[in-house]
Each structure stands twice: as C-alpha cells, then as structure tokens.
PDB file of N, CA and C in Angstrom:
ATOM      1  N   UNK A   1       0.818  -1.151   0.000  1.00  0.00           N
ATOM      2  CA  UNK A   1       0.000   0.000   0.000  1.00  0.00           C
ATOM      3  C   UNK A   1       0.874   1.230   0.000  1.00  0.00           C
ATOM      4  N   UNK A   2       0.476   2.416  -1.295  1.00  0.00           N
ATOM      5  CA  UNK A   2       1.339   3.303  -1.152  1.00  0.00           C
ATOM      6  C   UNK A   2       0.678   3.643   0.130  1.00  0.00           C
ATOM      7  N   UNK A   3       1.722   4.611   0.424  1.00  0.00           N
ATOM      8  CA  UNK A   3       1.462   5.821   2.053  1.00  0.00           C
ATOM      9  C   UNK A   3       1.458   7.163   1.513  1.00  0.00           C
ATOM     10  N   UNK A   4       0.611   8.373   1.759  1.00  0.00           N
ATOM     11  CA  UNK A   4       0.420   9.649   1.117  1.00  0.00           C
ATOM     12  C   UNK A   4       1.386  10.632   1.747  1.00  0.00           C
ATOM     13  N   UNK A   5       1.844  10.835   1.094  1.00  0.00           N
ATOM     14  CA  UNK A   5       2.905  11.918   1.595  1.00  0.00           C
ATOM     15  C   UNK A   5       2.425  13.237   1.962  1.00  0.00           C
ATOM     16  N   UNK A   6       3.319  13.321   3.226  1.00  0.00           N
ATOM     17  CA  UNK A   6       2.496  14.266   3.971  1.00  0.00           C
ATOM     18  C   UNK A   6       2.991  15.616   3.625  1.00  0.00           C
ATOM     19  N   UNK A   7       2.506  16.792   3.977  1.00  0.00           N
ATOM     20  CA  UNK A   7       3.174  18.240   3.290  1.00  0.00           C
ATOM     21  C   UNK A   7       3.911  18.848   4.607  1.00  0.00           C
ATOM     22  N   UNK A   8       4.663  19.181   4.160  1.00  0.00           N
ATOM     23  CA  UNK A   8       5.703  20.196   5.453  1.00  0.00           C
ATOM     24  C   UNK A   8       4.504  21.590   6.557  1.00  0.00           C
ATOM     25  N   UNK A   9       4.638  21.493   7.641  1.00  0.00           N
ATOM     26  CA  UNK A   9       3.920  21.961   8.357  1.00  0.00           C
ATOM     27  C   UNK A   9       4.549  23.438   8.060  1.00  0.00           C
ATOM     28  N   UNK A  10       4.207  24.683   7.482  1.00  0.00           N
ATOM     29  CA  UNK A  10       4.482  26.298   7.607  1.00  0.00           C
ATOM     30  C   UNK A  10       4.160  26.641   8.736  1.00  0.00           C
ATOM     31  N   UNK A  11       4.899  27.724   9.182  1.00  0.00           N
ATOM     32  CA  UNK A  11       4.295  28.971  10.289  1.00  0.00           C
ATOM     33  C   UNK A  11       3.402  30.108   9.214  1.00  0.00           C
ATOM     34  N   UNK A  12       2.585  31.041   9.739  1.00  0.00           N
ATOM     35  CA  UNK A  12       2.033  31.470   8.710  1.00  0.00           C
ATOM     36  C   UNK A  12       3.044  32.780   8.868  1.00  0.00           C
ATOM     37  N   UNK A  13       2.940  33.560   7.771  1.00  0.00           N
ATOM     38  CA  UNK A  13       3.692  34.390   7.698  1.00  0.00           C
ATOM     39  C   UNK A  13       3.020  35.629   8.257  1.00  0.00           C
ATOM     40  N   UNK A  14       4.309  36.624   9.370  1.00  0.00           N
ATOM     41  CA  UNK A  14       3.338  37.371   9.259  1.00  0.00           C
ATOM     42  C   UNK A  14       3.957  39.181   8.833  1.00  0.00           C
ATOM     43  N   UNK A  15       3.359  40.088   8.516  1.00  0.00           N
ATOM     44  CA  UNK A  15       3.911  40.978   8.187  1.00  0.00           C
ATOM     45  C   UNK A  15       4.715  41.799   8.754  1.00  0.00           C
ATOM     46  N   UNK A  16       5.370  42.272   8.860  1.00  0.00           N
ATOM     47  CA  UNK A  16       6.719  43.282   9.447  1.00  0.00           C
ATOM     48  C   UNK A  16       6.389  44.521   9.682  1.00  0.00           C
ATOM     49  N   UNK A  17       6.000  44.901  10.876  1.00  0.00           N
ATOM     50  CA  UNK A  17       5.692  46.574  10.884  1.00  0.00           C
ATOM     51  C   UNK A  17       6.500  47.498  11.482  1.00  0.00           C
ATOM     52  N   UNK A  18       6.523  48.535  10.570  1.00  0.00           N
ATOM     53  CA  UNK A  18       7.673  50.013  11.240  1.00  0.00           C
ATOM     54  C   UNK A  18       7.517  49.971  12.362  1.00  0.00           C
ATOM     55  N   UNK A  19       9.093  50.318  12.782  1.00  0.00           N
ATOM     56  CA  UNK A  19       8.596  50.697  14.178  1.00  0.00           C
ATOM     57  C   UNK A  19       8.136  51.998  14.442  1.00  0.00           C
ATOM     58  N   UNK A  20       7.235  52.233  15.661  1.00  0.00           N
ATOM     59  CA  UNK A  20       6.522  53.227  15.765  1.00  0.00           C
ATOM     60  C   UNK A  20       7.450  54.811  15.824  1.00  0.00           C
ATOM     61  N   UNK A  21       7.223  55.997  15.353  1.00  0.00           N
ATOM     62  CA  UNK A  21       8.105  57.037  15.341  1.00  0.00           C
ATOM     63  C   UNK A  21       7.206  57.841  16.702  1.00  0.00           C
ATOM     64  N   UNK A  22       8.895  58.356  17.307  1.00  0.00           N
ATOM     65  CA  UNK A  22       8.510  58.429  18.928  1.00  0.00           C
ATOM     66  C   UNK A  22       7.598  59.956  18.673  1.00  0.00           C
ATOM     67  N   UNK A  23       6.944  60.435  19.179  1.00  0.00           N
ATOM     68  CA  UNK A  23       6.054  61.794  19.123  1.00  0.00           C
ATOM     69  C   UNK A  23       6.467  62.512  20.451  1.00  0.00           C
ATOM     70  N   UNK A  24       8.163  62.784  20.856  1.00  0.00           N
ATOM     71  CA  UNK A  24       7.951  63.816  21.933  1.00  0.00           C
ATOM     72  C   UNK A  24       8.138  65.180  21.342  1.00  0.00           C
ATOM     73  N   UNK A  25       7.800  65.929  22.610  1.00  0.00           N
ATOM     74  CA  UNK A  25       7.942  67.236  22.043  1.00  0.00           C
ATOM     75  C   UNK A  25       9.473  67.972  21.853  1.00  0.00           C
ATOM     76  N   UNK A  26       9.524  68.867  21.506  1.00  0.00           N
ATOM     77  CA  UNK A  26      10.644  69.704  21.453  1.00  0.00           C
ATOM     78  C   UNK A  26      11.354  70.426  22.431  1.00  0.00           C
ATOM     79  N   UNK A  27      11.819  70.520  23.460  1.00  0.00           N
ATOM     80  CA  UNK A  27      12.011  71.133  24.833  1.00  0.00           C
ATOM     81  C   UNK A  27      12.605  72.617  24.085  1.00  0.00           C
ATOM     82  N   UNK A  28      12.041  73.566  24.894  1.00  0.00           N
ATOM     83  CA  UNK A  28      12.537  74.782  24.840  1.00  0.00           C
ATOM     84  C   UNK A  28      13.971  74.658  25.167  1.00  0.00           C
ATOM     85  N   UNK A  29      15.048  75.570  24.550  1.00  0.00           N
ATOM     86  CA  UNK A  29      16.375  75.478  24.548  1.00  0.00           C
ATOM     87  C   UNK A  29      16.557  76.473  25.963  1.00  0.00           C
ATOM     88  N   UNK A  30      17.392  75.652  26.496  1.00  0.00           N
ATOM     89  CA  UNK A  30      17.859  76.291  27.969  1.00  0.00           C
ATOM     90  C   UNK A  30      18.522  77.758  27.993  1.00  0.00           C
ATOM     91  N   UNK A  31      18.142  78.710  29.002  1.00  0.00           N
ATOM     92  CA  UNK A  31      19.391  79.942  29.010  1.00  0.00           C
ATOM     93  C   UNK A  31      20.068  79.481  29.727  1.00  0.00           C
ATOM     94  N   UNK A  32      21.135  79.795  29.567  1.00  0.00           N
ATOM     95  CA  UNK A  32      22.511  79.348  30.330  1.00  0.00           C
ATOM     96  C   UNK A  32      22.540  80.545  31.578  1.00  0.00           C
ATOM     97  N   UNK A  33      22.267  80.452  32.993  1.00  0.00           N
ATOM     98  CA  UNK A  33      22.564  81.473  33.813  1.00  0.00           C
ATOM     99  C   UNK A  33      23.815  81.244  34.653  1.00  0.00           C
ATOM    100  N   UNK A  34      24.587  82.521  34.431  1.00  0.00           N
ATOM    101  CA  UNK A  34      25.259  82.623  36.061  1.00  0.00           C
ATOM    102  C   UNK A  34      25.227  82.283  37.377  1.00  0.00           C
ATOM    103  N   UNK A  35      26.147  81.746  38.098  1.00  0.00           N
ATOM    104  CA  UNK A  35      25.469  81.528  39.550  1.00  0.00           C
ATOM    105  C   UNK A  35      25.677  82.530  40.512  1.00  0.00           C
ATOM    106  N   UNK A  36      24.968  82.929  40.855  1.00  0.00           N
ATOM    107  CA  UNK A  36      24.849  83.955  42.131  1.00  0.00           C
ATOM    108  C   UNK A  36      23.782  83.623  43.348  1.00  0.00           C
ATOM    109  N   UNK A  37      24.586  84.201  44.536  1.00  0.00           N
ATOM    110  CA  UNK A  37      24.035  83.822  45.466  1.00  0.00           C
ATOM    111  C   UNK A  37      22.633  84.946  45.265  1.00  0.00           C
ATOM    112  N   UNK A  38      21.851  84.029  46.346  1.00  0.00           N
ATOM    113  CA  UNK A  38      20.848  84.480  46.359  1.00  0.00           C
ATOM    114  C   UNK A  38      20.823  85.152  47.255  1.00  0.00           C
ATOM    115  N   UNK A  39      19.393  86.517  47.458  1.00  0.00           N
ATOM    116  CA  UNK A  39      19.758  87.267  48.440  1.00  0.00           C
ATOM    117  C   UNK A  39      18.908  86.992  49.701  1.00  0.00           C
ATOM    118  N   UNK A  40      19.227  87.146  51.125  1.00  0.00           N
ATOM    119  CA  UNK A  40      18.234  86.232  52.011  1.00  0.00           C
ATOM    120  C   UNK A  40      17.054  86.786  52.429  1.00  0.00           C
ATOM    121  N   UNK A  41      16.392  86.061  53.092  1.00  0.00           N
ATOM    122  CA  UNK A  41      14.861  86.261  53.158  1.00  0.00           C
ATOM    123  C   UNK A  41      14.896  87.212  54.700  1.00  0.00           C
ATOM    124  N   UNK A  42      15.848  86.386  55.239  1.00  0.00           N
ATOM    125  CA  UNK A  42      15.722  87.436  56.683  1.00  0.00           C
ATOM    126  C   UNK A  42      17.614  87.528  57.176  1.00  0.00           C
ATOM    127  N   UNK A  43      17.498  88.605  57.883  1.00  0.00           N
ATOM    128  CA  UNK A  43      19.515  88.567  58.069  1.00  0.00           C
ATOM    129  C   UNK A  43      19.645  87.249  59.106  1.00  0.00           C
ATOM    130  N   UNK A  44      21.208  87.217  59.058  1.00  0.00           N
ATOM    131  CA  UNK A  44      21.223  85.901  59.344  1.00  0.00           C
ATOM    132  C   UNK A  44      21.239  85.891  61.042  1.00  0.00           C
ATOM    133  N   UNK A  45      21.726  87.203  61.623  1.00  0.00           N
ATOM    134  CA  UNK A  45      21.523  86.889  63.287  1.00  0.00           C
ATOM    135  C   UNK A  45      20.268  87.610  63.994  1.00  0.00           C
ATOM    136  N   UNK A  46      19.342  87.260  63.249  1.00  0.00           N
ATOM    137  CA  UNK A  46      17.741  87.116  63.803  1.00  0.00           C
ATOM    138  C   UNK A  46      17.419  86.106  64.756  1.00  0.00           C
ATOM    139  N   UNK A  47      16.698  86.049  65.469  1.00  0.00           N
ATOM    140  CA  UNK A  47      16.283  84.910  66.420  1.00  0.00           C
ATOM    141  C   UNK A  47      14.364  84.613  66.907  1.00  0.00           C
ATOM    142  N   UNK A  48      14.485  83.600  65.763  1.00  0.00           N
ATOM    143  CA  UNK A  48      13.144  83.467  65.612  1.00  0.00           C
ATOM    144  C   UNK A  48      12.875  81.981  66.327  1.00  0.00           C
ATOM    145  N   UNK A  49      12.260  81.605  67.080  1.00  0.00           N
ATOM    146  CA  UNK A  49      11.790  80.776  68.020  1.00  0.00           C
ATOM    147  C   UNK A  49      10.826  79.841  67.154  1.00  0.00           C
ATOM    148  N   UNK A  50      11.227  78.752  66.520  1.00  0.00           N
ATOM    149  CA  UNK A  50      10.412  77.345  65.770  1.00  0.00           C
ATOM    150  C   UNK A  50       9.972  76.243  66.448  1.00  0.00           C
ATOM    151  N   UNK A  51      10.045  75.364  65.826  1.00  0.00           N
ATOM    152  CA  UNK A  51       9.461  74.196  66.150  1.00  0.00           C
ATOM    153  C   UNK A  51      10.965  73.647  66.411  1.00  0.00           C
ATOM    154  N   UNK A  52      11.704  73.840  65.769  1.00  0.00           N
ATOM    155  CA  UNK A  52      13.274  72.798  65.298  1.00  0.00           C
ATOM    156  C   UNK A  52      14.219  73.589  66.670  1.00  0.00           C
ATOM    157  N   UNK A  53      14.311  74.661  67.364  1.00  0.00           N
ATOM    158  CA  UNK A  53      14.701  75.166  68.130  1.00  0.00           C
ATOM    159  C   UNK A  53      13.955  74.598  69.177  1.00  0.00           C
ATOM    160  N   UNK A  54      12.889  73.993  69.679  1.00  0.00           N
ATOM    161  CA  UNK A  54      12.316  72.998  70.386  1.00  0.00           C
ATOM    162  C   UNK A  54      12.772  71.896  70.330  1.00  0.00           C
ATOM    163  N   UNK A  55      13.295  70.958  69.746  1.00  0.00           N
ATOM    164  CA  UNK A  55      14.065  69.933  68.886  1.00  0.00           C
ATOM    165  C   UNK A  55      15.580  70.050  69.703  1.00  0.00           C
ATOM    166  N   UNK A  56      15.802  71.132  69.100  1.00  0.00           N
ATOM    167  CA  UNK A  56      17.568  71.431  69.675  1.00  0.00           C
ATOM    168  C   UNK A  56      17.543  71.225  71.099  1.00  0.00           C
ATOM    169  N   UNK A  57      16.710  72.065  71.844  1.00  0.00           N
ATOM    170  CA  UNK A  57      16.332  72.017  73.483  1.00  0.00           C
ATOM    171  C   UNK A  57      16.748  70.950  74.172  1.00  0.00           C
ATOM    172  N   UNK A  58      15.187  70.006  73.304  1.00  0.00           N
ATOM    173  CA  UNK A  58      15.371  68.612  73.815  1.00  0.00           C
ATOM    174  C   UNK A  58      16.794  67.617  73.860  1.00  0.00           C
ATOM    175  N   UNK A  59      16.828  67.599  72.300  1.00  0.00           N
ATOM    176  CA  UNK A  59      18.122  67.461  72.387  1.00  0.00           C
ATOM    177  C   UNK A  59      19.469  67.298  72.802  1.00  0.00           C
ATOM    178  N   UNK A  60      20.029  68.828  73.189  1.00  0.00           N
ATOM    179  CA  UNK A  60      20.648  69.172  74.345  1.00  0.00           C
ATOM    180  C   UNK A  60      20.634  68.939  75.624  1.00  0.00           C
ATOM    181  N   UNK A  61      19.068  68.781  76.230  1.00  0.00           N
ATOM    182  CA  UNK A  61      19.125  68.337  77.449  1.00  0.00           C
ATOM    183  C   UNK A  61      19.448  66.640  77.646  1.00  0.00           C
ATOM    184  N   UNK A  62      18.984  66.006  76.843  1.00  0.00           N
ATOM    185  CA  UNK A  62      19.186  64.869  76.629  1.00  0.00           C
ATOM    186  C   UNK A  62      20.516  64.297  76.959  1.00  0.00           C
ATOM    187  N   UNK A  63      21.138  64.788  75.848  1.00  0.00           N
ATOM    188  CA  UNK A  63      22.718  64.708  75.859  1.00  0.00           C
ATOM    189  C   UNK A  63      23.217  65.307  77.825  1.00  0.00           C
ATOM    190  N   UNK A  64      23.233  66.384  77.854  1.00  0.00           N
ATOM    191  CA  UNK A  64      23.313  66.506  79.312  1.00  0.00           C
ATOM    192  C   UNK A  64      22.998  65.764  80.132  1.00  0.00           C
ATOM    193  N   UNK A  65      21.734  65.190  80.404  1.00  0.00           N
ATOM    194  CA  UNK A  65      21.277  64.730  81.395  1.00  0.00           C
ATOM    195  C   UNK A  65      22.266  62.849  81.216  1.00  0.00           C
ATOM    196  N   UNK A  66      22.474  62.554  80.374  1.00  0.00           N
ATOM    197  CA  UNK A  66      22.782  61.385  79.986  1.00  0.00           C
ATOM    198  C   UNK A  66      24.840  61.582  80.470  1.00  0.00           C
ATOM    199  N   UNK A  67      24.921  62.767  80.008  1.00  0.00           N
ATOM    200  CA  UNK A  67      26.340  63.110  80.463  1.00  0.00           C
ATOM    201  C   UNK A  67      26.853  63.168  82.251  1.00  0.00           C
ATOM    202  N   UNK A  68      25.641  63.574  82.869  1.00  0.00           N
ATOM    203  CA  UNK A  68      25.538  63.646  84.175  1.00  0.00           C
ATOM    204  C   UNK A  68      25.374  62.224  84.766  1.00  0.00           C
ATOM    205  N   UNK A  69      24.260  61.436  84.025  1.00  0.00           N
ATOM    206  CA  UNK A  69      24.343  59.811  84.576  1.00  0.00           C
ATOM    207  C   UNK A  69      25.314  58.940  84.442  1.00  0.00           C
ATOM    208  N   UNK A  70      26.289  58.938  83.674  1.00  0.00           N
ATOM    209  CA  UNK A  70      27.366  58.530  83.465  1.00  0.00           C
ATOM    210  C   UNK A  70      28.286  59.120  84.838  1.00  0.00           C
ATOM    211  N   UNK A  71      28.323  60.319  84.538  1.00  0.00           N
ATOM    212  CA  UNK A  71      29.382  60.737  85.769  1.00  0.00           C
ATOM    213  C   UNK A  71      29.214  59.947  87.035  1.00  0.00           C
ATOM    214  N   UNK A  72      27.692  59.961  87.329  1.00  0.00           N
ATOM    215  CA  UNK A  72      27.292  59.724  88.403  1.00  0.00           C
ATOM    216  C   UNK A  72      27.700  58.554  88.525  1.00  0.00           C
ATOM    217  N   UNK A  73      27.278  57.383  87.347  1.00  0.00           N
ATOM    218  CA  UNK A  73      28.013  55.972  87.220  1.00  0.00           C
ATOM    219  C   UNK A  73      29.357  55.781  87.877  1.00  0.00           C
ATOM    220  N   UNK A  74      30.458  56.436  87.089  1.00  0.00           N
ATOM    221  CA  UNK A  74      31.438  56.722  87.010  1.00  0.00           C
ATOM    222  C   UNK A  74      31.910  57.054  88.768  1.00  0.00           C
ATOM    223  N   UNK A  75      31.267  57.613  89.604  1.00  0.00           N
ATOM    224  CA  UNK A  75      31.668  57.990  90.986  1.00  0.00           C
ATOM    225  C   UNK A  75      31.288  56.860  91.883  1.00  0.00           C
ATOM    226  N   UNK A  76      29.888  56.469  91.259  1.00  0.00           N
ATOM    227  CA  UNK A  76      29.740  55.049  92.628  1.00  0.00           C
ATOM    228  C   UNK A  76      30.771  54.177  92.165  1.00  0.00           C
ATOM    229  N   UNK A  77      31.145  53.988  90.827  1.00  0.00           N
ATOM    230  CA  UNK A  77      31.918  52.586  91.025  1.00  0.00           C
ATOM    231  C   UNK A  77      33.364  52.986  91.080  1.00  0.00           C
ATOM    232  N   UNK A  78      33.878  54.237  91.038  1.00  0.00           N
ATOM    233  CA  UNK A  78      35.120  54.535  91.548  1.00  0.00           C
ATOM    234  C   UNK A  78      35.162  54.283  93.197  1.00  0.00           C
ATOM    235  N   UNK A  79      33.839  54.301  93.483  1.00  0.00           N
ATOM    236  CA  UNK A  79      34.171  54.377  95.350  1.00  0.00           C
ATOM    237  C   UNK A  79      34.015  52.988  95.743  1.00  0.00           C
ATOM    238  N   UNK A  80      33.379  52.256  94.903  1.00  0.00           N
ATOM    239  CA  UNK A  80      33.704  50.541  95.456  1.00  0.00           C
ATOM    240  C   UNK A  80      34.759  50.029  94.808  1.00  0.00           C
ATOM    241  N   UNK A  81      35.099  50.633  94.144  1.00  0.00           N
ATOM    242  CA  UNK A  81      37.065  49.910  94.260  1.00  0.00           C
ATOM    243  C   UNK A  81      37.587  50.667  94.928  1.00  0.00           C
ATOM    244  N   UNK A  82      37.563  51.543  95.611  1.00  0.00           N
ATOM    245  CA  UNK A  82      38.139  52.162  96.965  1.00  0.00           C
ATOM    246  C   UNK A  82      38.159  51.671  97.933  1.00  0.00           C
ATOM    247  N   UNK A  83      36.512  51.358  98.006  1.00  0.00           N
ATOM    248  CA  UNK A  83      36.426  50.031  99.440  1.00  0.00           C
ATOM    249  C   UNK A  83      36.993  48.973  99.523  1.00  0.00           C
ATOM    250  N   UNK A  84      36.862  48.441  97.864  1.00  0.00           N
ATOM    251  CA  UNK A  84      38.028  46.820  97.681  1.00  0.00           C
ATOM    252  C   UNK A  84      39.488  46.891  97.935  1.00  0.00           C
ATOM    253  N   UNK A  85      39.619  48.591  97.636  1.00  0.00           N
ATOM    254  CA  UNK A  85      41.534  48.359  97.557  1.00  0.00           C
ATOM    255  C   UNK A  85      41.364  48.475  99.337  1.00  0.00           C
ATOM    256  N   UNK A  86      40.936  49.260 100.106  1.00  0.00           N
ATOM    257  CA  UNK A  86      41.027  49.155 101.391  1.00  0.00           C
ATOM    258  C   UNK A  86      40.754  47.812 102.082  1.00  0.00           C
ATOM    259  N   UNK A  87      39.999  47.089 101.503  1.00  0.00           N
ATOM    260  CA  UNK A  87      39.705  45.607 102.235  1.00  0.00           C
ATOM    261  C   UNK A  87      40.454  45.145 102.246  1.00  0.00           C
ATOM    262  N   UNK A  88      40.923  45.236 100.774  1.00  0.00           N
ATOM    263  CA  UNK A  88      42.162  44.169 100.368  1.00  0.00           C
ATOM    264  C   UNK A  88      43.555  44.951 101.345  1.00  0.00           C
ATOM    265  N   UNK A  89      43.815  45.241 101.927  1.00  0.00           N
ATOM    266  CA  UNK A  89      44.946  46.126 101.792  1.00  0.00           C
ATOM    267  C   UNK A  89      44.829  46.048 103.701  1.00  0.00           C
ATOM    268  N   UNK A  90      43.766  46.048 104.481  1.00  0.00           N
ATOM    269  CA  UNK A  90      43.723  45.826 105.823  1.00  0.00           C
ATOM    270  C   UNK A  90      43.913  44.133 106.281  1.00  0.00           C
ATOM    271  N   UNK A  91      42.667  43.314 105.386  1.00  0.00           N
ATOM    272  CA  UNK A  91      43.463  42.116 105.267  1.00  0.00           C
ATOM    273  C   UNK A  91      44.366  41.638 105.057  1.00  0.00           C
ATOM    274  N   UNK A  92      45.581  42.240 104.231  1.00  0.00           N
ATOM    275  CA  UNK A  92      47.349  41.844 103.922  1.00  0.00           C
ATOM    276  C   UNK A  92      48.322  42.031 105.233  1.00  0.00           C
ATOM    277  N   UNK A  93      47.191  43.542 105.329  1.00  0.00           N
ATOM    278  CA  UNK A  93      48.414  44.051 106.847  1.00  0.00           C
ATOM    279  C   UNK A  93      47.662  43.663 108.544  1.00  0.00           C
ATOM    280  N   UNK A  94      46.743  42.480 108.572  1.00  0.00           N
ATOM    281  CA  UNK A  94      46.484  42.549 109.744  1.00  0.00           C
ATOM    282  C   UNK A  94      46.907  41.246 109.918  1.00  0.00           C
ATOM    283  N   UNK A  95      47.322  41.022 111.032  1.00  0.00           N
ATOM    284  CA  UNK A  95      48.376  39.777 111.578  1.00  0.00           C
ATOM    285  C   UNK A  95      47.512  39.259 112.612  1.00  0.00           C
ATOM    286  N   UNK A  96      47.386  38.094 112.308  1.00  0.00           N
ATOM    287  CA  UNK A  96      46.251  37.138 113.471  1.00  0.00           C
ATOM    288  C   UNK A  96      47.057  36.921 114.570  1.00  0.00           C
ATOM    289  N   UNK A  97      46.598  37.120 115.688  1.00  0.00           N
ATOM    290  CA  UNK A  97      47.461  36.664 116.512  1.00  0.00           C
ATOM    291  C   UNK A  97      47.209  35.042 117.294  1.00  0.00           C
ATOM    292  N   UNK A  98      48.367  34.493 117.160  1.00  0.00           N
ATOM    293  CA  UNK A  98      48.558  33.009 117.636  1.00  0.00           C
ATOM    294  C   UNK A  98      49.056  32.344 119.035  1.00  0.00           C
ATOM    295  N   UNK A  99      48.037  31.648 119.543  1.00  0.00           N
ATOM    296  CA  UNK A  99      48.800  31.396 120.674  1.00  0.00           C
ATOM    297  C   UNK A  99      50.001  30.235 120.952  1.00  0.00           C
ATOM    298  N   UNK A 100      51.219  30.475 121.207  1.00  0.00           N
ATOM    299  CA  UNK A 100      52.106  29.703 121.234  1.00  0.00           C
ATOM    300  C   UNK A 100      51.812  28.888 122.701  1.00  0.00           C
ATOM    301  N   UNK A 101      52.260  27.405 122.139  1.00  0.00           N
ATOM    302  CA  UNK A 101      52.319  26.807 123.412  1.00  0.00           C
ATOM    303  C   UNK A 101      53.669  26.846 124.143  1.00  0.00           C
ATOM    304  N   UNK A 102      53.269  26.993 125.424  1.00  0.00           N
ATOM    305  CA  UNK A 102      54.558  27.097 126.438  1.00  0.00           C
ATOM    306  C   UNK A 102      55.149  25.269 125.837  1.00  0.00           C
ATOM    307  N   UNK A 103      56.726  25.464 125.945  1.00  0.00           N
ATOM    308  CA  UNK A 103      57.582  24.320 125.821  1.00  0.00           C
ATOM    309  C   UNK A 103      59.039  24.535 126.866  1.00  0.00           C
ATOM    310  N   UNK A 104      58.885  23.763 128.395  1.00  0.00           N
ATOM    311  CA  UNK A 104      59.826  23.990 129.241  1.00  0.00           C
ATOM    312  C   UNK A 104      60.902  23.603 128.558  1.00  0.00           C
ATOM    313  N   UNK A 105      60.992  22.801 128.175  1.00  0.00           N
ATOM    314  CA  UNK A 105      62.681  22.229 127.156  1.00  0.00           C
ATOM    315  C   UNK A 105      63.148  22.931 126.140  1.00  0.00           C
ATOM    316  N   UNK A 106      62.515  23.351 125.472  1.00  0.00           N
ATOM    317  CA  UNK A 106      62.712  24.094 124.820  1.00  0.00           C
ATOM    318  C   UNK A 106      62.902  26.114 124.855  1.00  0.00           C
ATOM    319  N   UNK A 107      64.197  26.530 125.035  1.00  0.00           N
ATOM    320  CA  UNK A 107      64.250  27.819 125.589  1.00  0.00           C
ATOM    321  C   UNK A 107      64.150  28.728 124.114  1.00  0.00           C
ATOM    322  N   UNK A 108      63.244  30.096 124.721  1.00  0.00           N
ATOM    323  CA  UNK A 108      63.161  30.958 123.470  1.00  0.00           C
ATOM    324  C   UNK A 108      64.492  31.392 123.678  1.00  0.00           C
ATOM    325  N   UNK A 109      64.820  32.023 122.118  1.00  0.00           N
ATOM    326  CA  UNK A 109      65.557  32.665 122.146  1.00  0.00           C
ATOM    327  C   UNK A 109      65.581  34.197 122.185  1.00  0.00           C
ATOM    328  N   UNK A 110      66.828  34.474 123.038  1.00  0.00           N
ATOM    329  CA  UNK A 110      66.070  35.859 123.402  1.00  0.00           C
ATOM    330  C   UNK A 110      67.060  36.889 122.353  1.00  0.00           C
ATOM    331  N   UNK A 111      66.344  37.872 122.244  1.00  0.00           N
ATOM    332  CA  UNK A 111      67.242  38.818 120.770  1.00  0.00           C
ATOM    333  C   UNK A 111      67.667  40.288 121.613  1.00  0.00           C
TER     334      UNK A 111
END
C-alpha cells in the first residue's frame, strides 16, 4: 500500500511593521545662567523661636542629662574599688594573733 505523503507543516507568515516614530515634544532650549548667590529672606543673626529650636532644646538636654548619669556611674563605682583596695589592703596588713604553746625544754631565744 502506497502511504500519502504528507506536506511540510508552515508557520504562517506574518507581516513586518515600522517601528513606531517616537512623538515627543521639542524642549525649549535652555538659558545658560550665572550663579549667584541668592539674596536672604531674613539677616542671618535674627532669632526666631520654631518648632526645630524645640528639637535642639530637647536634644541638648538629653545629651546633658545622659552626660551627668554617666558621671554619676562613674563615681559610685570609683568608690567601690576604693572600698576593695582598702579591704584588700587591711586584710594583707592585719596579723592574726597566735597562741604559742609554752615548751619547758625548749628555751626561746632571746634577741
């Protein structure tokens, strides 16, 4: 039995399209300026009372108060190694006293 020959499977073809042309606009061409400072809104040793000068306050005290607890740290435990070097230091130099037994045969010697 012949066998029918089969036909090659295609992709279908498909057409090729431009790519799209971009539509931005044209930007106005820049002036080129000088730099200069600007001039200020208020002089600079004014003293105007904000929100952020509330901020600083806190802040500051913070830091202080935290500077003071430390110290304070810093003094109790300097004074208990004061007490230790003194403990230590009465215990080295205090001499127990012992009672010797009397020994007739044996004579002290006298210096």
């Amino acid at each position: 039995m012949p066998t029918a020959k089969k036909k090659p499977a295609t992709k279908p073809v498909t057409a090729r399209k431009a790519p799209a042309k971009s539509t931005a606009k044209k930007q106005k061409p820049t002036v080129e300026q000088s730099f200069r400072p600007s001039k200020e809104k208020t002089p600079f040793f004014t003293y105007e009372f904000t929100i952020q000068s509330v901020y600083w306050i806190i802040l500051s005290t913070l830091v202080l108060a935290l500077g003071a607890w430390v110290m304070y740290l810093n003094i109790k435990i300097q004074a208990i190694y004061d007490q230790v070097e003194i403990n230590t230091n009465l215990s080295e130099t205090y001499i127990v006293p012992t009672i010797e037994k009397a020994h007739p045969e044996v004579p002290k010697p006298q210096q």
